[in-house]
Protein backbone atom coordinates (compact mmCIF):
# COMPACT_ATOMS: atom_id res chain seq x y z
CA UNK A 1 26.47 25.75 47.57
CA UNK A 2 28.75 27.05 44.87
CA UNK A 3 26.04 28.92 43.19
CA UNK A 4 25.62 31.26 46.39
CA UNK A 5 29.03 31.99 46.64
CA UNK A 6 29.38 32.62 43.22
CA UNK A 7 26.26 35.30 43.92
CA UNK A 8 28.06 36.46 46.87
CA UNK A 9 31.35 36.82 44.67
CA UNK A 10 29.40 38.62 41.90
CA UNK A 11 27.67 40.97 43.90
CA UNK A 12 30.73 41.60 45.92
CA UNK A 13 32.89 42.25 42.81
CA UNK A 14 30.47 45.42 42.14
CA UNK A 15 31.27 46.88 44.56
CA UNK A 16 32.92 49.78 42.63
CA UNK A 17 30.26 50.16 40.10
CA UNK A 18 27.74 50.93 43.48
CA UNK A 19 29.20 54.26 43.91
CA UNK A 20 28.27 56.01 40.61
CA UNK A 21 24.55 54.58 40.79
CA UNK A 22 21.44 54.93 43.55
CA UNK A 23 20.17 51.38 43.46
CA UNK A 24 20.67 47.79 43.45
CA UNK A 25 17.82 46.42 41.58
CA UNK A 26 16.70 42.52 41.76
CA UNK A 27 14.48 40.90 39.38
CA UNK A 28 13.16 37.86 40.28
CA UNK A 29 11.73 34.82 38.00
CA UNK A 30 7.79 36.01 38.18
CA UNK A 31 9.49 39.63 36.85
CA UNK A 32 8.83 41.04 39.73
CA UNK A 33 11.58 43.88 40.82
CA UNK A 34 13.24 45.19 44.69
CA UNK A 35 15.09 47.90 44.21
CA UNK A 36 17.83 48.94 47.32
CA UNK A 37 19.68 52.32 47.90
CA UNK A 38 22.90 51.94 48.06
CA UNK A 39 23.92 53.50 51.08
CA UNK A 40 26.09 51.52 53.62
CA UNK A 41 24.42 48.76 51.31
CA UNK A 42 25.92 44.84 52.38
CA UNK A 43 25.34 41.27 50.76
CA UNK A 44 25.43 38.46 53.03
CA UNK A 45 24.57 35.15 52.12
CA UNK A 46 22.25 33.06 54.74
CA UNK A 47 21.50 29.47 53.89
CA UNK A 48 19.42 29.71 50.68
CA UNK A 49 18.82 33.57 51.35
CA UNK A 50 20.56 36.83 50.53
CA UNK A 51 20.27 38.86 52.95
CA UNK A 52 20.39 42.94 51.74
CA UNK A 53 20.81 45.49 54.01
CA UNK A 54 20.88 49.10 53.77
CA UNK A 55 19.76 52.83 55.78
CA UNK A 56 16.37 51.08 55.22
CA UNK A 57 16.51 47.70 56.70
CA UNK A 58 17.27 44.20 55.90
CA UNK A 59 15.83 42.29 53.30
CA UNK A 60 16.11 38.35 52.55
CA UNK A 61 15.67 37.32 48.68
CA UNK A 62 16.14 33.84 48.21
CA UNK A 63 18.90 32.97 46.06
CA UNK A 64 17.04 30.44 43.29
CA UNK A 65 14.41 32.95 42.48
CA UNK A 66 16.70 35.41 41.23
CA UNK A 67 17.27 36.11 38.06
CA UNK A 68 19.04 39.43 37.33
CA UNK A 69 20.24 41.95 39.81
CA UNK A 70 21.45 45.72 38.10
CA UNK A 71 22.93 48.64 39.49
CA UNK A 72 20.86 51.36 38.54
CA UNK A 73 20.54 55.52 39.13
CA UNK A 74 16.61 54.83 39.80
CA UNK A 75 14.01 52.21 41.20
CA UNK A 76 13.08 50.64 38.13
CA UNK A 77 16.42 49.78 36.34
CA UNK A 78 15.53 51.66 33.32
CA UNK A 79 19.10 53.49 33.92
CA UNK A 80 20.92 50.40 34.24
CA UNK A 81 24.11 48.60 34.33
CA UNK A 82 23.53 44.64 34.06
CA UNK A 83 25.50 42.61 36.74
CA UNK A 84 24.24 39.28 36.69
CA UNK A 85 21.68 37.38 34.45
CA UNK A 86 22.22 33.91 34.87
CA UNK A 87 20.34 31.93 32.38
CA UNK A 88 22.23 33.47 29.58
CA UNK A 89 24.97 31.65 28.03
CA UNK A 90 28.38 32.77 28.97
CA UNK A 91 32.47 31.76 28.26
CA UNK A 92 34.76 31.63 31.10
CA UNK A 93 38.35 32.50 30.63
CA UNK A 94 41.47 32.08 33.43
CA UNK A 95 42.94 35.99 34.29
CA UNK A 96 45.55 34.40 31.76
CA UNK A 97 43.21 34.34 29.00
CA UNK A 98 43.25 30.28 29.13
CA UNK A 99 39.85 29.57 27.98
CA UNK A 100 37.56 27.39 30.36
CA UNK A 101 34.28 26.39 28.90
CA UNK A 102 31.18 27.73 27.33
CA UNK A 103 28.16 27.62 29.36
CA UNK A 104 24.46 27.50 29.05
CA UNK A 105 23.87 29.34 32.01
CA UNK A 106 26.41 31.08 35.07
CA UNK A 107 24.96 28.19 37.30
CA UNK A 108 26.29 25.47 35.02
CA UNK A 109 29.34 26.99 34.88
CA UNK A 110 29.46 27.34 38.70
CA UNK A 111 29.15 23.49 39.15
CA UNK A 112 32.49 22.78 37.54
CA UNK A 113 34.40 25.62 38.96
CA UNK A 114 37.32 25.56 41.96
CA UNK A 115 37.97 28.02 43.82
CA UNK A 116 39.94 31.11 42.30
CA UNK A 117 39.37 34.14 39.65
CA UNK A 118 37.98 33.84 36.60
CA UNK A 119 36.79 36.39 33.55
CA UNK A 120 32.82 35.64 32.74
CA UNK A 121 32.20 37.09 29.11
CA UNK A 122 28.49 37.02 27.76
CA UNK A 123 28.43 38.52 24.12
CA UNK A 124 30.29 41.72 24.59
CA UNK A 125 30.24 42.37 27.75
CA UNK A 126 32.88 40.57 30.64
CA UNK A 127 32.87 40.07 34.49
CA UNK A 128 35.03 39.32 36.38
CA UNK A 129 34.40 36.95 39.70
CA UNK A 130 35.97 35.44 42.48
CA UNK A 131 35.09 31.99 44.10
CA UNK A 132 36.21 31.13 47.31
């Protein structure tokens, strides 16, 4: 259950980034990629689903297929920002620095974590994510 709110949290956390780019594009595990405008664009997590809606409709991607999601200025992520992509290894630091672990993967590091804000670094490039 942590993992989806973790999601949740990470996709919520973007929120700013959404406003300089067109899309929110998933990629799930076959490769396979759903790109979403992001206009009036929620997140809602529904049991093992997230649930993405937008001008166009709502969509339901289930949670343990996914494996990336980007923001991106067209369908196919090749102008991209990366968000999420959690098989890679990552660090996790307190907002104070205090560091928490090293990870194999965002959903290992999920398992261990209480609620509260933390700074997700993978190579040079950091995150930062609520869990509630």
């Amino acid at each position: 259950m942590k993992n989806l709110f973790l999601l949740l949290a990470l996709c919520l956390s973007m929120t700013a980034y959404a406003t300089t780019y067109n899309y929110l594009v998933f990629t799930n595990q076959a490769g396979t990629t759903t790109a979403f405008t992001v206009s009036n664009l929620t997140l809602n997590v529904s049991g093992s689903d997230l649930q993405v809606t937008n001008d166009d409709g709502t969509v339901n991607l289930v949670l343990t297929d996914l494996v990336s999601m980007q923001f991106s200025m067209d369908k196919t992520a090749t102008g991209s920002e990366n968000v999420l992509n959690v098989d890679a290894p990552i660090e996790i630091y307190s907002v104070t620095g205090t560091s928490l672990g090293t990870y194999s993967s965002i959903l290992e590091a999920v398992k261990s974590l209480q609620a509260g804000t933390y700074v997700i670094l993978n190579g040079d490039q950091s995150q930062t994510v609520v869990i509630k």
